[in-house]
N, C-alpha and C. Protein backbone atom coordinates (compact mmCIF):
# COMPACT_ATOMS: atom_id res chain seq x y z
N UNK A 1 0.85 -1.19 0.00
CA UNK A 1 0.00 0.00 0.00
C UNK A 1 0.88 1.24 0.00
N UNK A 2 0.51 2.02 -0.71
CA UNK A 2 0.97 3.55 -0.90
C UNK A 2 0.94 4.21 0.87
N UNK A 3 1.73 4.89 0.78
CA UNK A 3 1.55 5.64 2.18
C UNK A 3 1.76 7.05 2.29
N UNK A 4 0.46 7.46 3.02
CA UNK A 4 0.07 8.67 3.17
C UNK A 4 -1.41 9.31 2.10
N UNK A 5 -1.62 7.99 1.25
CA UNK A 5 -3.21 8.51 0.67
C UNK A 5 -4.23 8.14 1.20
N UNK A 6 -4.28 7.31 1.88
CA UNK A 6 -5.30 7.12 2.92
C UNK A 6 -5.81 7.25 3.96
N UNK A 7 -7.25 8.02 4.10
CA UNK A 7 -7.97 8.90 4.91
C UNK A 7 -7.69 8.23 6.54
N UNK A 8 -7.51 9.37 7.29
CA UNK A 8 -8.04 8.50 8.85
C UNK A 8 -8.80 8.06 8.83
N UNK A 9 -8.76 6.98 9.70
CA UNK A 9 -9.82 6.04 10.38
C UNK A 9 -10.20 6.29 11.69
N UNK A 10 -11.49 7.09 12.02
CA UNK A 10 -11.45 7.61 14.07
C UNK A 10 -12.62 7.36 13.96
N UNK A 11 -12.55 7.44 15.46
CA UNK A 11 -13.97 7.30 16.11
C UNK A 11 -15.12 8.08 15.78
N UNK A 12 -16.51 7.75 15.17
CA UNK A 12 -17.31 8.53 14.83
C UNK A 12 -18.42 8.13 15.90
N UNK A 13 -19.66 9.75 15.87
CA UNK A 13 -21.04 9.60 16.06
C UNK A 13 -21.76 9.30 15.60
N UNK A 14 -22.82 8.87 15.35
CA UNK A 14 -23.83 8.86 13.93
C UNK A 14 -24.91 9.53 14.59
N UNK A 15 -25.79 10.70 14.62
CA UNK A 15 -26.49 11.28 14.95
C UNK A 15 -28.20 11.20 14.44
N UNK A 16 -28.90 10.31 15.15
CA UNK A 16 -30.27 10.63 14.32
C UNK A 16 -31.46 12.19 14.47
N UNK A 17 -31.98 12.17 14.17
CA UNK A 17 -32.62 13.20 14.01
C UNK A 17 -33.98 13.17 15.63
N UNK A 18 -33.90 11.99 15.83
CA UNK A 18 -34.80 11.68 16.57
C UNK A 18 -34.06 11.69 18.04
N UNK A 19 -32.64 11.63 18.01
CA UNK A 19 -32.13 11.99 18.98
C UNK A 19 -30.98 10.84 19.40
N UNK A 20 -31.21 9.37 18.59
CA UNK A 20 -30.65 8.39 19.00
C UNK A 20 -29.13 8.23 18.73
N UNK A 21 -28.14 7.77 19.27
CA UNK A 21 -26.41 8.06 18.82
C UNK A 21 -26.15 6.50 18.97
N UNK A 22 -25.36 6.83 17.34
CA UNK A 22 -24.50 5.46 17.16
C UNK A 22 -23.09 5.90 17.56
N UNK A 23 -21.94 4.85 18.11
CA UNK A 23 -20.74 4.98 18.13
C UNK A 23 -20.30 3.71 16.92
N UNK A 24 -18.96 4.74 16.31
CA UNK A 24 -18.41 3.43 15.50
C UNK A 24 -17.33 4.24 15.19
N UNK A 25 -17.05 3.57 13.91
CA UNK A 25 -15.38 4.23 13.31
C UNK A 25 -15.79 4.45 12.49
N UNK A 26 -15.34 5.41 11.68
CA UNK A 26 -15.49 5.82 10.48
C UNK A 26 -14.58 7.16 9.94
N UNK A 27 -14.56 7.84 8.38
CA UNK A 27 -13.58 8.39 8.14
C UNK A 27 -13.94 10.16 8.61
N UNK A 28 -15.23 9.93 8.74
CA UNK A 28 -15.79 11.22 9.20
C UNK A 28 -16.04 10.94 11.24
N UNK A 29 -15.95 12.14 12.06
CA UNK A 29 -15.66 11.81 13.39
C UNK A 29 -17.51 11.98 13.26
N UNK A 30 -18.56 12.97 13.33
CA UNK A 30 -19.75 12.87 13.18
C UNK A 30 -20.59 13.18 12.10
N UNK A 31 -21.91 12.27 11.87
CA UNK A 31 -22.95 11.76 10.73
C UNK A 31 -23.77 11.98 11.25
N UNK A 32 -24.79 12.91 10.77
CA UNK A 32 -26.42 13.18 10.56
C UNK A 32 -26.87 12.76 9.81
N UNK A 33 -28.18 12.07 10.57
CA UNK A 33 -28.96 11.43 9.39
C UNK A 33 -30.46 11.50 9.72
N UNK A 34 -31.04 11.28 8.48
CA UNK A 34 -32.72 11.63 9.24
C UNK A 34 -33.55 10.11 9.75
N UNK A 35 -33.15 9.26 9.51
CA UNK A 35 -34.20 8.29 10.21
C UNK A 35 -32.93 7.12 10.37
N UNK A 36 -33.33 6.47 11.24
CA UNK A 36 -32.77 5.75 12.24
C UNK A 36 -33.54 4.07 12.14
N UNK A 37 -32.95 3.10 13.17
CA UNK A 37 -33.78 1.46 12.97
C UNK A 37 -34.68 1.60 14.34
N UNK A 38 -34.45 3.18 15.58
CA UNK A 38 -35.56 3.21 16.36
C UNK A 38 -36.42 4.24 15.85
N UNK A 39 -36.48 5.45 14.83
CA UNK A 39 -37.72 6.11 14.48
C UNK A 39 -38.26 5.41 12.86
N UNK A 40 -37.07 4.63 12.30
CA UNK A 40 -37.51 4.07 11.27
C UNK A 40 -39.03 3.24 11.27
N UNK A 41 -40.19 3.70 10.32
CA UNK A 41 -42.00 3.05 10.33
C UNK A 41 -41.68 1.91 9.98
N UNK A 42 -40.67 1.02 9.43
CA UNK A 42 -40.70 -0.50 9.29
C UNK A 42 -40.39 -1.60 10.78
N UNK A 43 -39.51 -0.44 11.54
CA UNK A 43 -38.82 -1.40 12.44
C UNK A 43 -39.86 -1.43 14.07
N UNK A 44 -40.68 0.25 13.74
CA UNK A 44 -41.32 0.59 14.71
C UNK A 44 -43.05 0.37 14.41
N UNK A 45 -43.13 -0.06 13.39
CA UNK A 45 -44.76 -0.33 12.84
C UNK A 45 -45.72 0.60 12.70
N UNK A 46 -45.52 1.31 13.06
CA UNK A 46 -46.18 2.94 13.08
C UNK A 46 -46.40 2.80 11.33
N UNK A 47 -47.57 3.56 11.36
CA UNK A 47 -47.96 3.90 9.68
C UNK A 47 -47.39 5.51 9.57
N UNK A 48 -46.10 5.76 9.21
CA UNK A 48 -45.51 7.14 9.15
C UNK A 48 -45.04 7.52 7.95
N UNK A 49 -45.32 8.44 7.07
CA UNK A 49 -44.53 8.88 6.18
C UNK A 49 -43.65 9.68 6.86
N UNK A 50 -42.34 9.21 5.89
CA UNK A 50 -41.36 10.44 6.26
C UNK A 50 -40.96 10.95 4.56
N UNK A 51 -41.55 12.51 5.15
CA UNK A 51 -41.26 13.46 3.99
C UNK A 51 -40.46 13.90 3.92
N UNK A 52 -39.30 14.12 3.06
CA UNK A 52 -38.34 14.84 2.75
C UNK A 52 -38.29 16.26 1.36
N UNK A 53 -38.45 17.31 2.05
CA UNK A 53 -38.39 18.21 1.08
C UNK A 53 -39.92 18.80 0.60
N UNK A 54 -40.85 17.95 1.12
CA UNK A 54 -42.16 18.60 1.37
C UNK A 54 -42.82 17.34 -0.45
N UNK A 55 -42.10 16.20 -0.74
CA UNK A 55 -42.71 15.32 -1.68
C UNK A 55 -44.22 15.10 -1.33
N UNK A 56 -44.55 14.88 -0.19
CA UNK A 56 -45.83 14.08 -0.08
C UNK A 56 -47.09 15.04 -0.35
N UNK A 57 -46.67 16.31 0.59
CA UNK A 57 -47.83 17.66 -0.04
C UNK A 57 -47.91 17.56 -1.56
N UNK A 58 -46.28 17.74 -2.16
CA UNK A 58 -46.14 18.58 -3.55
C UNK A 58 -47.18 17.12 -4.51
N UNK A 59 -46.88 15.91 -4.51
CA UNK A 59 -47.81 14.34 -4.67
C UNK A 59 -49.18 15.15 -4.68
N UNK A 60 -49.28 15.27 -3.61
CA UNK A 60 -51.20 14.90 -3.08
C UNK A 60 -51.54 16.66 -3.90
N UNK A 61 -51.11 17.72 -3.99
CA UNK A 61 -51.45 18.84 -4.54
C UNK A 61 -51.86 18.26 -6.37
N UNK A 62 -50.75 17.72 -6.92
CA UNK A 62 -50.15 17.79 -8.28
C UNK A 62 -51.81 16.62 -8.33
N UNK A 63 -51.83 15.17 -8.02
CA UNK A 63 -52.88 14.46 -7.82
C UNK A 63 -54.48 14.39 -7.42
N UNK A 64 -54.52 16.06 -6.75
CA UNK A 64 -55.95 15.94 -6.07
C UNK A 64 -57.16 15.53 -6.71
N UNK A 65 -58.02 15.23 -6.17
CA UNK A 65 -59.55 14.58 -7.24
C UNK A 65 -60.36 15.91 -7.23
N UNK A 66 -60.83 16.22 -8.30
CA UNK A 66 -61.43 17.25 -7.83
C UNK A 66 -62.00 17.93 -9.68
């Protein structure tokens, strides 16, 4: 291996939005992210959309019956 092109390797956070923290390694020290495997609707059964960027309004506007 070449030496000196490859990124550190440290300890990271992983930050959910919901509040929950992963520890691990990684090349970045902390990661935001928006859904998680405890606010994630598959893992938690909840019937939840999660909207990003306002899709589900801009959907149901573009679609309405009417």
């Amino acid at each position: 291996m070449k030496a000196g092109i490859h990124p550190q390797y440290v300890d990271a956070v992983i930050r959910c939005s919901c509040g929950n923290e992963i520890r691990t390694r990684s090349t970045k020290p902390t990661i935001h992210i928006d859904v998680c495997n405890v606010c994630h609707p598959f893992f938690t059964g909840e019937q939840r959309i999660v909207d990003t960027a306002g899709r589900v309004e801009r959907f149901n506007r573009r679609y309405q019956r009417g």
